[in-house]
Structures are given as structure tokens and as C-alpha cells.
N, C-alpha and C. Protein backbone atom coordinates (compact mmCIF):
# COMPACT_ATOMS: atom_id res chain seq x y z
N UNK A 1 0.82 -1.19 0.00
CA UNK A 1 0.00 0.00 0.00
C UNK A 1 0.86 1.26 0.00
N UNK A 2 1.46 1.06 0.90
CA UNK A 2 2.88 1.99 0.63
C UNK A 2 3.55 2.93 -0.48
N UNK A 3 3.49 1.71 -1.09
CA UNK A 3 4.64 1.90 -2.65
C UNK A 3 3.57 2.16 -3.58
N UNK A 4 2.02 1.64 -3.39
CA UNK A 4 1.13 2.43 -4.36
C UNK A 4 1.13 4.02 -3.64
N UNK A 5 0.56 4.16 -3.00
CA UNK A 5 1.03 5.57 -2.16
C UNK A 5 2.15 6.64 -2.81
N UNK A 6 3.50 5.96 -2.67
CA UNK A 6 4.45 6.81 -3.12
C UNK A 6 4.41 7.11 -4.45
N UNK A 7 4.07 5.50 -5.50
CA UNK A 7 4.43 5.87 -7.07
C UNK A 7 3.16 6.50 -7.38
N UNK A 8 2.12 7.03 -6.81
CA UNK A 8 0.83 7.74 -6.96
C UNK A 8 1.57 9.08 -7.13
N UNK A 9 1.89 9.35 -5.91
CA UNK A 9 2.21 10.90 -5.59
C UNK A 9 3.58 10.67 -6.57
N UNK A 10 4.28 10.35 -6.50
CA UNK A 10 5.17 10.47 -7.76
C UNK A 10 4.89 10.80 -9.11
N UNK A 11 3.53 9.99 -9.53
CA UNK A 11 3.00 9.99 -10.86
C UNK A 11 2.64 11.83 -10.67
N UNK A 12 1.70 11.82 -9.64
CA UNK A 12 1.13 12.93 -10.13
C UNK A 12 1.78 14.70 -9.84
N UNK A 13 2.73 14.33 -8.89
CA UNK A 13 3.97 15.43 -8.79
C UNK A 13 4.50 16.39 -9.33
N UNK A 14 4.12 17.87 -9.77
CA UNK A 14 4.55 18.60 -10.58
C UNK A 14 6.27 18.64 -10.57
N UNK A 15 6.64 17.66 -9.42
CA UNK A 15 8.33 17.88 -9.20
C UNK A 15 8.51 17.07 -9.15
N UNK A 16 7.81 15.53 -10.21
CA UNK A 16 8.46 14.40 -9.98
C UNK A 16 10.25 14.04 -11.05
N UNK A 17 10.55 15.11 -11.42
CA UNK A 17 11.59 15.56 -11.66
C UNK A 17 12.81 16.19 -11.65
N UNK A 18 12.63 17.04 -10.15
CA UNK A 18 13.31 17.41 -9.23
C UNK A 18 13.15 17.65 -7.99
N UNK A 19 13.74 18.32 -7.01
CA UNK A 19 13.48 18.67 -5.87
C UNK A 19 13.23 17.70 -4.68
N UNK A 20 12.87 18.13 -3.76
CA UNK A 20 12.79 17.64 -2.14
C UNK A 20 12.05 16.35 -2.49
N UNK A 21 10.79 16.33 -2.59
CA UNK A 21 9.79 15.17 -3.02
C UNK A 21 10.05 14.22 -3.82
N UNK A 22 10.92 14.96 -5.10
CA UNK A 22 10.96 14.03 -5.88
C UNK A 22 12.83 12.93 -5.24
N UNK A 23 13.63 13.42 -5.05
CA UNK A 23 14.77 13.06 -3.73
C UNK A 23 13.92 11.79 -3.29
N UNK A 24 12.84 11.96 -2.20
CA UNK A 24 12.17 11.42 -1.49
C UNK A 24 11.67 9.99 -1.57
N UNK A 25 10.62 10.43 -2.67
CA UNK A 25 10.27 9.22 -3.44
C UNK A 25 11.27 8.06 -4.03
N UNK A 26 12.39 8.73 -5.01
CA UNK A 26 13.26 8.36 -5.70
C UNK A 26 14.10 7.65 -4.96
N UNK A 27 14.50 7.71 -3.45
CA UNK A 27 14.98 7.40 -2.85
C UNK A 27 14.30 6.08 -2.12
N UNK A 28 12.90 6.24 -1.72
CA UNK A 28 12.45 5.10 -1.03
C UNK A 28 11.90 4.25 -2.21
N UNK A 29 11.93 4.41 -3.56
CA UNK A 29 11.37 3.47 -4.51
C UNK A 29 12.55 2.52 -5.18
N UNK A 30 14.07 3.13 -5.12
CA UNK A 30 15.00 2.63 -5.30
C UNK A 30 15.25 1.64 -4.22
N UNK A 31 15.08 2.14 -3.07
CA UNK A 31 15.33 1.19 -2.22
C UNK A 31 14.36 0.03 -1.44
N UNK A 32 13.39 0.14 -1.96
CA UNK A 32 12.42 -1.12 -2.02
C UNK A 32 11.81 -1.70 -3.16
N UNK A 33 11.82 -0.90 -4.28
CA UNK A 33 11.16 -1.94 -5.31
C UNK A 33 11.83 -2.58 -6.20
N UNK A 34 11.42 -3.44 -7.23
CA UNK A 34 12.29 -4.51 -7.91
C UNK A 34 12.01 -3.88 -9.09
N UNK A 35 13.08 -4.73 -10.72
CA UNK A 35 13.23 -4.00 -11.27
C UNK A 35 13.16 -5.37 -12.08
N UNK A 36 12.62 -4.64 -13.66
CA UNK A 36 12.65 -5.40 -14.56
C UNK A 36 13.55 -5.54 -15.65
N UNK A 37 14.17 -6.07 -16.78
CA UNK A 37 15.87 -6.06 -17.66
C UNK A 37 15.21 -6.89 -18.51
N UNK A 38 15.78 -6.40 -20.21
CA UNK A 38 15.50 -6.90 -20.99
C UNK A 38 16.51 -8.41 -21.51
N UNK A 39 15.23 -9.25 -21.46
CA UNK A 39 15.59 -10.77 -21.39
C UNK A 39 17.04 -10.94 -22.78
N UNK A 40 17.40 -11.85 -22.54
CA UNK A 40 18.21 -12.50 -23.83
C UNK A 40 19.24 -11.60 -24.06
N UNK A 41 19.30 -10.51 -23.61
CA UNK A 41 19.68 -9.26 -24.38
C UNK A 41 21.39 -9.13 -24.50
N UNK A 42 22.14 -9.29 -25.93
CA UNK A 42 23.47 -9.32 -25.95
C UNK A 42 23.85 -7.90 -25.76
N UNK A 43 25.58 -7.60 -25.37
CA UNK A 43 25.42 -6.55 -25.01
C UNK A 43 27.52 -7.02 -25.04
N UNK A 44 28.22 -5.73 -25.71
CA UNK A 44 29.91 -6.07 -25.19
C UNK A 44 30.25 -5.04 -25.49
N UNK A 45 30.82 -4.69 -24.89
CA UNK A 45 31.31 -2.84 -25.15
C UNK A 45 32.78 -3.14 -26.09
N UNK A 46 32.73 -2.30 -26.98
CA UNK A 46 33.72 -2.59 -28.09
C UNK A 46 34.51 -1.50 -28.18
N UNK A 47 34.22 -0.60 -26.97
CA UNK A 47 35.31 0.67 -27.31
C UNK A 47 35.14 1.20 -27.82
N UNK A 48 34.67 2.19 -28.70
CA UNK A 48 34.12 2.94 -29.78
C UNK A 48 34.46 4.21 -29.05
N UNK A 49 33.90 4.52 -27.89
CA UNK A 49 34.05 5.87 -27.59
C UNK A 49 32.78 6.75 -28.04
N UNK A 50 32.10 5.90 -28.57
CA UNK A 50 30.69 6.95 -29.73
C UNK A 50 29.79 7.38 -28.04
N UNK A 51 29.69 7.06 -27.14
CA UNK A 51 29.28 7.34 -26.10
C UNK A 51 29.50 8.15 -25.22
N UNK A 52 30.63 8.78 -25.37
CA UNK A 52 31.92 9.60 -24.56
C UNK A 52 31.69 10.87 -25.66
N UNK A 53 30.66 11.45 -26.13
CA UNK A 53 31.00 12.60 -27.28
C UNK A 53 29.64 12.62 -27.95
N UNK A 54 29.95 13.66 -28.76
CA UNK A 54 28.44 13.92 -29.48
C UNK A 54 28.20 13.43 -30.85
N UNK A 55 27.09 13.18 -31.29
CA UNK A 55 27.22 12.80 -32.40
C UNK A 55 26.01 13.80 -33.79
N UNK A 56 26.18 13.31 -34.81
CA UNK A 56 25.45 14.48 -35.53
C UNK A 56 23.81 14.43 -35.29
N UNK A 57 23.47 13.09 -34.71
CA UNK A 57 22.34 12.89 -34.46
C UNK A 57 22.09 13.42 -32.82
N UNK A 58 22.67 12.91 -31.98
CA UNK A 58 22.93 13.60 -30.47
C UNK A 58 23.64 14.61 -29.68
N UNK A 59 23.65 15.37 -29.18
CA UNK A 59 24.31 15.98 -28.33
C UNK A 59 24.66 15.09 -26.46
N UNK A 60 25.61 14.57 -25.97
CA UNK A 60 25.94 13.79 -25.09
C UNK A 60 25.86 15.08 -23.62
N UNK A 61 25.19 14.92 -22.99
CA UNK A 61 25.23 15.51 -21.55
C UNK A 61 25.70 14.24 -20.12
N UNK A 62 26.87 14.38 -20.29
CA UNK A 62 27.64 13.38 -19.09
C UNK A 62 27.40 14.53 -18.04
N UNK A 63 26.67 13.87 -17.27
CA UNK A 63 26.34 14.40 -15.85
C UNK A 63 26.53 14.01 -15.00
N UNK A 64 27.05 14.37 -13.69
CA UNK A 64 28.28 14.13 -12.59
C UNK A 64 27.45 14.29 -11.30
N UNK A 65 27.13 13.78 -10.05
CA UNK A 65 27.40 13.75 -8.94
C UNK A 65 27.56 14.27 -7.97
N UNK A 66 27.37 14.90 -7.01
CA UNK A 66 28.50 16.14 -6.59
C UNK A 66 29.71 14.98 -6.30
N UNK A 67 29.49 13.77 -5.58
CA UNK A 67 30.53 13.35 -5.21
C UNK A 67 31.75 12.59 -6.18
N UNK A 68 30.91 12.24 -7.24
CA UNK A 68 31.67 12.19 -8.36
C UNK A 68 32.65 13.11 -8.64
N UNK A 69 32.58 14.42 -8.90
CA UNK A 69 33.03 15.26 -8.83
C UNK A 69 33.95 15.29 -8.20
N UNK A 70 33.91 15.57 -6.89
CA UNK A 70 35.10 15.89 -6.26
C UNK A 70 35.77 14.72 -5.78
N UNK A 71 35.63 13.57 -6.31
CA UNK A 71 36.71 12.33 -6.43
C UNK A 71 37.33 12.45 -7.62
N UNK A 72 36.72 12.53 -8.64
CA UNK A 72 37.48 13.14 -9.97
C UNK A 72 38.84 14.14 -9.59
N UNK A 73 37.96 15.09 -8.97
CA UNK A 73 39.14 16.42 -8.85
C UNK A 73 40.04 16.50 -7.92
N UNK A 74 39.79 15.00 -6.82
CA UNK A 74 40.50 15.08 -5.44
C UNK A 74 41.97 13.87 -6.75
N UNK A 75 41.30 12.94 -7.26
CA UNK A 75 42.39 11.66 -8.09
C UNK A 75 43.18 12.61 -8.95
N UNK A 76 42.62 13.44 -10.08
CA UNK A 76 43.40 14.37 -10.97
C UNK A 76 44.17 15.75 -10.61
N UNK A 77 43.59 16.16 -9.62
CA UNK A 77 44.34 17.16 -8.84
C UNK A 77 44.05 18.47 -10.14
N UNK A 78 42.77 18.40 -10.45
CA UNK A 78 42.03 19.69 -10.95
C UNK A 78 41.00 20.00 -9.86
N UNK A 79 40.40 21.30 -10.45
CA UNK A 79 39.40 21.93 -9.81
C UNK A 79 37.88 21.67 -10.63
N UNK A 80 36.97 21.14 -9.87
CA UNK A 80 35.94 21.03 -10.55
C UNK A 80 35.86 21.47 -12.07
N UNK A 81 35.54 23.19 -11.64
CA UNK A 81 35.50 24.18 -12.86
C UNK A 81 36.25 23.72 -14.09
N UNK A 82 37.61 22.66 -13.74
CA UNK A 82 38.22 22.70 -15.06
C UNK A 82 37.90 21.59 -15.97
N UNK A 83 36.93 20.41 -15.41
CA UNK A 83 36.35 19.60 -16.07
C UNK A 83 34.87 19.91 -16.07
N UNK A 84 34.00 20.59 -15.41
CA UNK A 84 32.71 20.27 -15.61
C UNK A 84 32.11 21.69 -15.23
N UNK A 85 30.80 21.89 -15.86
CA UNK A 85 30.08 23.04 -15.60
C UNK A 85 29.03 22.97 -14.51
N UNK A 86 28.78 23.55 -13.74
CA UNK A 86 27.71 23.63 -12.67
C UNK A 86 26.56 24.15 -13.12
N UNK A 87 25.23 23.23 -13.03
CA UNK A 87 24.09 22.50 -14.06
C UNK A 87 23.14 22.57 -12.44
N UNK A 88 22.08 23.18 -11.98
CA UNK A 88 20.75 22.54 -11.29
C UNK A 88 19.64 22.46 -11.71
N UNK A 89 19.92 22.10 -13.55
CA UNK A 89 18.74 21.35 -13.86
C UNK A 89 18.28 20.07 -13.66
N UNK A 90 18.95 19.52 -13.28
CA UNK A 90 19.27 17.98 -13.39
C UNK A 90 19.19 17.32 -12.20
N UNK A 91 18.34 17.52 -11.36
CA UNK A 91 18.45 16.95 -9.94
C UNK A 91 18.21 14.94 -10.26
N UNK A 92 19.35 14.59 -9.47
CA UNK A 92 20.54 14.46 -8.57
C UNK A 92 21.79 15.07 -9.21
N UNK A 93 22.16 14.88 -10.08
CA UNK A 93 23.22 15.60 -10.88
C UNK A 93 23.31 17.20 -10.13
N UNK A 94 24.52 17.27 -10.78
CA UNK A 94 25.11 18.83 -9.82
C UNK A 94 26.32 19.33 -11.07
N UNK A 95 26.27 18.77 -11.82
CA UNK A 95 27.60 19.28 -12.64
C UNK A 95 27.51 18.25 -14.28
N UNK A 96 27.84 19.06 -15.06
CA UNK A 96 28.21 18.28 -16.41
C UNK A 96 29.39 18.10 -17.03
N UNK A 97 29.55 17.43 -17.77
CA UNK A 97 31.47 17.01 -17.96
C UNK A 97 31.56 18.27 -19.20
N UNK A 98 32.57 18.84 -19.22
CA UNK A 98 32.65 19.73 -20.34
C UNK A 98 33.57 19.25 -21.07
N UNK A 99 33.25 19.02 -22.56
CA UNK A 99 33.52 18.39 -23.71
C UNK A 99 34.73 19.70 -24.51
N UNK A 100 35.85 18.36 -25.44
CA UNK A 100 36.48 19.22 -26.00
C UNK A 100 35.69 19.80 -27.63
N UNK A 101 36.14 20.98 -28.27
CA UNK A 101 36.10 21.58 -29.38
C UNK A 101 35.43 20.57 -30.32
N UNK A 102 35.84 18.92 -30.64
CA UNK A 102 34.93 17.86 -30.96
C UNK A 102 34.24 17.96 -30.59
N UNK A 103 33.48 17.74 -29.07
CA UNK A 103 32.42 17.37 -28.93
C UNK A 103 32.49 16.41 -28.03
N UNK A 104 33.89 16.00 -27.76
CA UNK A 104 34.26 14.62 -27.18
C UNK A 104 34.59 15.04 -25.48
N UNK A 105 33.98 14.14 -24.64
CA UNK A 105 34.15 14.27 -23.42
C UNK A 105 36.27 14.89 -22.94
N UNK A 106 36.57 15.35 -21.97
CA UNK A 106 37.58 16.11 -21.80
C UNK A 106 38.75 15.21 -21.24
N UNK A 107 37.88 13.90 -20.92
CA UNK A 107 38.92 12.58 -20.57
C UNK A 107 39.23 11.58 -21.34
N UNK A 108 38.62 12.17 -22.49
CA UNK A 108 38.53 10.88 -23.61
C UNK A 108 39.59 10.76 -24.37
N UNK A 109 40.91 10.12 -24.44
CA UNK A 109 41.89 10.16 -25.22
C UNK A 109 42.20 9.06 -26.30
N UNK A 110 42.61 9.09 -27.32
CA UNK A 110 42.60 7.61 -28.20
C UNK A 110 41.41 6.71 -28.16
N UNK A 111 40.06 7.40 -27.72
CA UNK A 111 39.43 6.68 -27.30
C UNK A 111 39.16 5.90 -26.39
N UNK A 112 40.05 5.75 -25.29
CA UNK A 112 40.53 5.66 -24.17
C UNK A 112 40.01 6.72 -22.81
N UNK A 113 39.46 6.08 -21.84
CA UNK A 113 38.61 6.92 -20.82
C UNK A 113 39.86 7.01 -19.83
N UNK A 114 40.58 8.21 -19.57
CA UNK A 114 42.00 7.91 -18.54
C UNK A 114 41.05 8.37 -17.49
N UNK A 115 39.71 8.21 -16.97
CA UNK A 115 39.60 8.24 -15.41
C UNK A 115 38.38 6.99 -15.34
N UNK A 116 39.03 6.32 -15.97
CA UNK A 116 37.84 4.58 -16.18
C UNK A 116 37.52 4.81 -14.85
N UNK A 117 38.15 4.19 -13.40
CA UNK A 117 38.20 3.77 -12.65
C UNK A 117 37.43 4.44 -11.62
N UNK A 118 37.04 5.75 -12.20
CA UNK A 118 36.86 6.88 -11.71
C UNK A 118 35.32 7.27 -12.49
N UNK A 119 34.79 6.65 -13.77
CA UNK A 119 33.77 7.30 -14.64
C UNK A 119 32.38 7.57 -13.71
N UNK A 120 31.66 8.37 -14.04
CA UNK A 120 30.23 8.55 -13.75
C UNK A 120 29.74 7.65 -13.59
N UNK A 121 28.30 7.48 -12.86
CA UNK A 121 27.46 6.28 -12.53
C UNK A 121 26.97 6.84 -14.44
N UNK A 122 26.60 7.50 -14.86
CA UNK A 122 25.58 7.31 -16.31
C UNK A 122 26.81 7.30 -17.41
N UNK A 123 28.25 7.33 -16.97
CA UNK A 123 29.32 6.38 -18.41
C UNK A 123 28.85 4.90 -17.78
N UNK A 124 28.87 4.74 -16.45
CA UNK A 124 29.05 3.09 -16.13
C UNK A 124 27.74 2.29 -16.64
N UNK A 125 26.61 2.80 -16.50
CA UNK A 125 25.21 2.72 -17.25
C UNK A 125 25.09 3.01 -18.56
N UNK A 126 25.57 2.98 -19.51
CA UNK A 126 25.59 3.50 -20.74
C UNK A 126 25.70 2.21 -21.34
N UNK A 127 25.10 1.87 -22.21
CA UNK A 127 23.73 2.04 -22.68
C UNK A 127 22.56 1.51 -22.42
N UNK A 128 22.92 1.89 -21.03
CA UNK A 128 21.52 1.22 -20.18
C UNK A 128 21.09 2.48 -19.35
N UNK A 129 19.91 2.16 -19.53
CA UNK A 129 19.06 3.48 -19.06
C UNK A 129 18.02 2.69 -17.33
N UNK A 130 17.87 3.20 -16.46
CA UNK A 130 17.27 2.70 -15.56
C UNK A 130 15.93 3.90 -14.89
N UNK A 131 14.84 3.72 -15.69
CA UNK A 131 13.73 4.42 -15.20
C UNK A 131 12.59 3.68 -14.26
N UNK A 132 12.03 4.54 -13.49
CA UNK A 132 10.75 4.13 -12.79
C UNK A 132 9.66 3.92 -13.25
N UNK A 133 8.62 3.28 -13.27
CA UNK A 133 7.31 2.79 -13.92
C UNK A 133 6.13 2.86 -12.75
N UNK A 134 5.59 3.83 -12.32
CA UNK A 134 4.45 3.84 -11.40
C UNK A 134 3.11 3.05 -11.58
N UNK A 135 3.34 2.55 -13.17
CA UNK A 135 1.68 1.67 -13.06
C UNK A 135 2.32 0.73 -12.71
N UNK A 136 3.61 0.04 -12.84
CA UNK A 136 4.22 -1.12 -12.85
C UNK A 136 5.20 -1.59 -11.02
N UNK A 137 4.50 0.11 -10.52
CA UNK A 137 5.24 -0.02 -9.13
C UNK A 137 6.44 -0.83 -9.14
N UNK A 138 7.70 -0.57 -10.47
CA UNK A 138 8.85 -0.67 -10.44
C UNK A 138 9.64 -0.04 -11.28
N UNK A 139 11.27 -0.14 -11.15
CA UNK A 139 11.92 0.21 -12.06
C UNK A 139 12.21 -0.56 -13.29
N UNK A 140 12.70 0.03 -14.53
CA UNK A 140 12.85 -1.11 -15.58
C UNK A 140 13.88 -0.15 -16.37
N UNK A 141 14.60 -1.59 -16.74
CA UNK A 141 16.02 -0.97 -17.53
C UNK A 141 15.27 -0.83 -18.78
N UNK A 142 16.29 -0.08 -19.11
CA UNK A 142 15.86 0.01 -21.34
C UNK A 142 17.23 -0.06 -21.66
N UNK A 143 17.35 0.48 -23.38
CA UNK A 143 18.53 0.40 -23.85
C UNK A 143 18.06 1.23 -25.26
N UNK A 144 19.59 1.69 -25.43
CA UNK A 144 19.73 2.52 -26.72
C UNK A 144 20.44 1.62 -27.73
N UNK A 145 19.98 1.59 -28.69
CA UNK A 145 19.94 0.58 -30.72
C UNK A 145 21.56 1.72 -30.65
N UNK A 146 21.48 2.82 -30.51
CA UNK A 146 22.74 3.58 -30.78
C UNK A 146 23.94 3.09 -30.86
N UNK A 147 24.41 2.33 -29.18
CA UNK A 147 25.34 1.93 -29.08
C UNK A 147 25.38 0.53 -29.93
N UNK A 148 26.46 0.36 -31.10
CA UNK A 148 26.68 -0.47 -32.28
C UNK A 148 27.08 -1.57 -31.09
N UNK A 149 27.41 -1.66 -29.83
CA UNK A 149 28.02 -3.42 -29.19
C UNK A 149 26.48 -3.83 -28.75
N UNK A 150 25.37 -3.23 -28.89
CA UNK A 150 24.42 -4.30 -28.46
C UNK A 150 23.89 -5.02 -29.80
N UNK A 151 23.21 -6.13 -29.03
CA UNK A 151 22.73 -7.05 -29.74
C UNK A 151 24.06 -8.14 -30.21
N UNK A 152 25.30 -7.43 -29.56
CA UNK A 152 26.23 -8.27 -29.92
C UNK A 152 27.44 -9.01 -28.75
N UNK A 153 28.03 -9.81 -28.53
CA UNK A 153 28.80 -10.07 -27.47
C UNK A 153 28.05 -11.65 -27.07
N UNK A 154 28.00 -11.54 -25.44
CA UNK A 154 27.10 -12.33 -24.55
C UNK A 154 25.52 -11.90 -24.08
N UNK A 155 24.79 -12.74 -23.44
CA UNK A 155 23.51 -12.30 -23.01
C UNK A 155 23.74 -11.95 -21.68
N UNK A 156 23.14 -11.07 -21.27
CA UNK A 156 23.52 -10.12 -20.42
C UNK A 156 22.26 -11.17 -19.21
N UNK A 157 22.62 -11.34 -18.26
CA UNK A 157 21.68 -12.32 -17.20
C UNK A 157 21.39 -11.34 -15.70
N UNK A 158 20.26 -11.91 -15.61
CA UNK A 158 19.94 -10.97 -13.97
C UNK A 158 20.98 -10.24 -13.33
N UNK A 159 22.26 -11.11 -13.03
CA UNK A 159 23.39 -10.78 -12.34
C UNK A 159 23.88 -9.00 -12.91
N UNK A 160 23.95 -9.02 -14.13
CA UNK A 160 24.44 -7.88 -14.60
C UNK A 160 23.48 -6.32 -14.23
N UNK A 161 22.53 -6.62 -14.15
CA UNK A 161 21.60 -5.91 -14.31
C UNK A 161 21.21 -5.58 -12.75
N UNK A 162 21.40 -6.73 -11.39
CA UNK A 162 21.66 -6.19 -10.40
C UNK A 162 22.52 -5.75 -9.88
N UNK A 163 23.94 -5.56 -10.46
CA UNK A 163 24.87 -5.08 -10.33
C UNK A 163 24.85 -3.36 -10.91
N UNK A 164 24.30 -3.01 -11.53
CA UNK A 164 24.02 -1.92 -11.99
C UNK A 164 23.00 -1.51 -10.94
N UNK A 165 21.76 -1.83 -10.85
CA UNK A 165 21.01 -1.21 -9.77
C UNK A 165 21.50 -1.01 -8.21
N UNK A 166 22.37 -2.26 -8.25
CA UNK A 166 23.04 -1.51 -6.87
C UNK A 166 24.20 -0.46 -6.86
N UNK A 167 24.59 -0.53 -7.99
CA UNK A 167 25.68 0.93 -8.23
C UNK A 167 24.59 1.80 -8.29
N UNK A 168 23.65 2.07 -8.74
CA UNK A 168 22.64 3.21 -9.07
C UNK A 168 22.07 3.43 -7.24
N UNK A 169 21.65 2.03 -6.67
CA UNK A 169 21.67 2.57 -4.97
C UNK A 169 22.82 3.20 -4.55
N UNK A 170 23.74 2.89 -4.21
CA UNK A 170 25.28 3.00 -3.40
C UNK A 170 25.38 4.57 -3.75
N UNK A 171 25.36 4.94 -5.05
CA UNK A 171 25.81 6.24 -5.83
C UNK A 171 24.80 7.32 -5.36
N UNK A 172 23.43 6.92 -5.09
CA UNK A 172 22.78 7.95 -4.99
C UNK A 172 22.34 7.78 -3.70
N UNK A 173 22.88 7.00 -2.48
CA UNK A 173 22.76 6.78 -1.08
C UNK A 173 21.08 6.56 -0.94
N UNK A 174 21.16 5.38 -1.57
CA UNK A 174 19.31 4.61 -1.08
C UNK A 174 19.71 3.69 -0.21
């Protein structure tokens, strides 16, 4: 009754997109409800980099964390400002990666991510998308045709897919 309760007022929320309430919700729906992943689904990241940058069809908004952020800038020994712009459209997000003259994210070298170890929860999710479903009183992954490694590699099994939702808890403290 609960969780109809919350994904109600969620549904109908003029701020189920930002702010205090929406925090709220987002927070107690992550951390109790289950989530659905598309079955069979192959999936191998091939490096491309087409994800890390813009393309003529997309414009890429890598959006950061606060704490992201300042692990980035505490490991590289920059200042926020010199990788990312300060963004409060975007609640949870607090900052966006600022891209070079390409178009291409500002860590992206040879195609090569030099702060892998270090990337955003939405590079580590890429090309997996993880939204809420209030008639379905759960979350459910999707995926973007964009990225050229799906449909190709291995089938991606429950395991993968709860491993991502608990990075998506941990990251956003549910």
C-alpha cells in the first residue's frame, strides 16, 4: 500500500523531476522496489568511444554527482571548474562534464577513458538506461539501438543488471 502511495504521488507530482519530493520518493522506490531487464539481451562494449562525445544525431550531456566530482578532482588534482560546468537542472546531478572543441568528453583520449576507474554512474550505465514505472510499481532498464556493441557479445543475465542497480543505490545513497 505503501509503494502504491508513493508511485501515486510520484506519478502525479509537478516535481516528480526534481526537488525535495521528488529526492524522497526516488529514494524510497530505489530502495524497495524490484526492477525489470530486458531478457536474452546481448550486449559487449567494443570501445568505440561513440558514447563519450556527441554525435550528428545527439548531443551527449555526461552528468556528474556532486561526489563524483570531487573524487574526480581530489584523483586528478584539478578543480571542478576545469572539467565540468555547474548545471541545477538535473536533480541528482550537480555538474556536467565539459567536452572538448569535438564534442568529445575532456577525458577521452585515443578513445581511451584515462579516469575509467573513476567514470560517472551514467558512463558506467551506458547504454543502459534505468527508469521508474508507477503503473508497474517498479523500475525497468531500457537500452539505446545507438550503441553499435548491443545485440552483440554475450547475453547479459539478472546478475548484470543487479549489479548496476546496486551501483545506481550506493551512488545515490538509497
Amino acid at each position: 500500500m505503501a509503494r502504491a502511495i508513493a508511485a501515486n504521488k510520484f506519478k502525479k507530482s509537478k516535481l516528480n523531476q526534481r526537488g525535495f519530493y521528488s529526492s524522497l520518493v526516488n529514494y524510497y522506490l530505489l530502495k524497495k522496489l524490484s526492477f525489470t531487464y530486458p531478457a536474452k539481451l546481448r550486449f559487449n562494449c567494443n570501445r568505440c568511444g561513440l558514447c563519450c562525445g556527441d554525435t550528428k544525431e545527439k548531443t551527449r550531456h555526461i552528468l556528474l554527482l556532486e561526489e563524483e566530482a570531487q573524487t574526480i578532482a581530489a584523483k586528478t588534482a584539478l578543480s571542478k571548474q576545469d572539467f565540468s560546468l555547474e548545471i541545477s537542472d538535473k536533480h541528482p546531478y550537480c555538474f556536467e562534464m565539459k567536452k572538448t572543441s569535438e564534442g568529445k568528453c575532456i577525458f577521452l583520449k585515443d578513445n581511451h577513458c584515462t579516469i575509467y576507474s573513476l567514470r560517472p554512474l551514467i558512463c558506467r550505465f551506458y547504454p543502459f538506461e534505468l527508469k521508474f514505472d508507477p503503473d508497474q510499481e517498479q523500475h525497468a532498464f531500457s537500452f539505446t539501438l545507438e550503441c553499435p556493441a548491443m545485440l552483440r557479445g554475450e547475453i547479459l543475465g539478472k546478475n548484470f543488471f543487479l549489479r548496476l542497480f546496486g551501483l545506481a543505490k550506493d551512488r545515490l545513497k538509497c
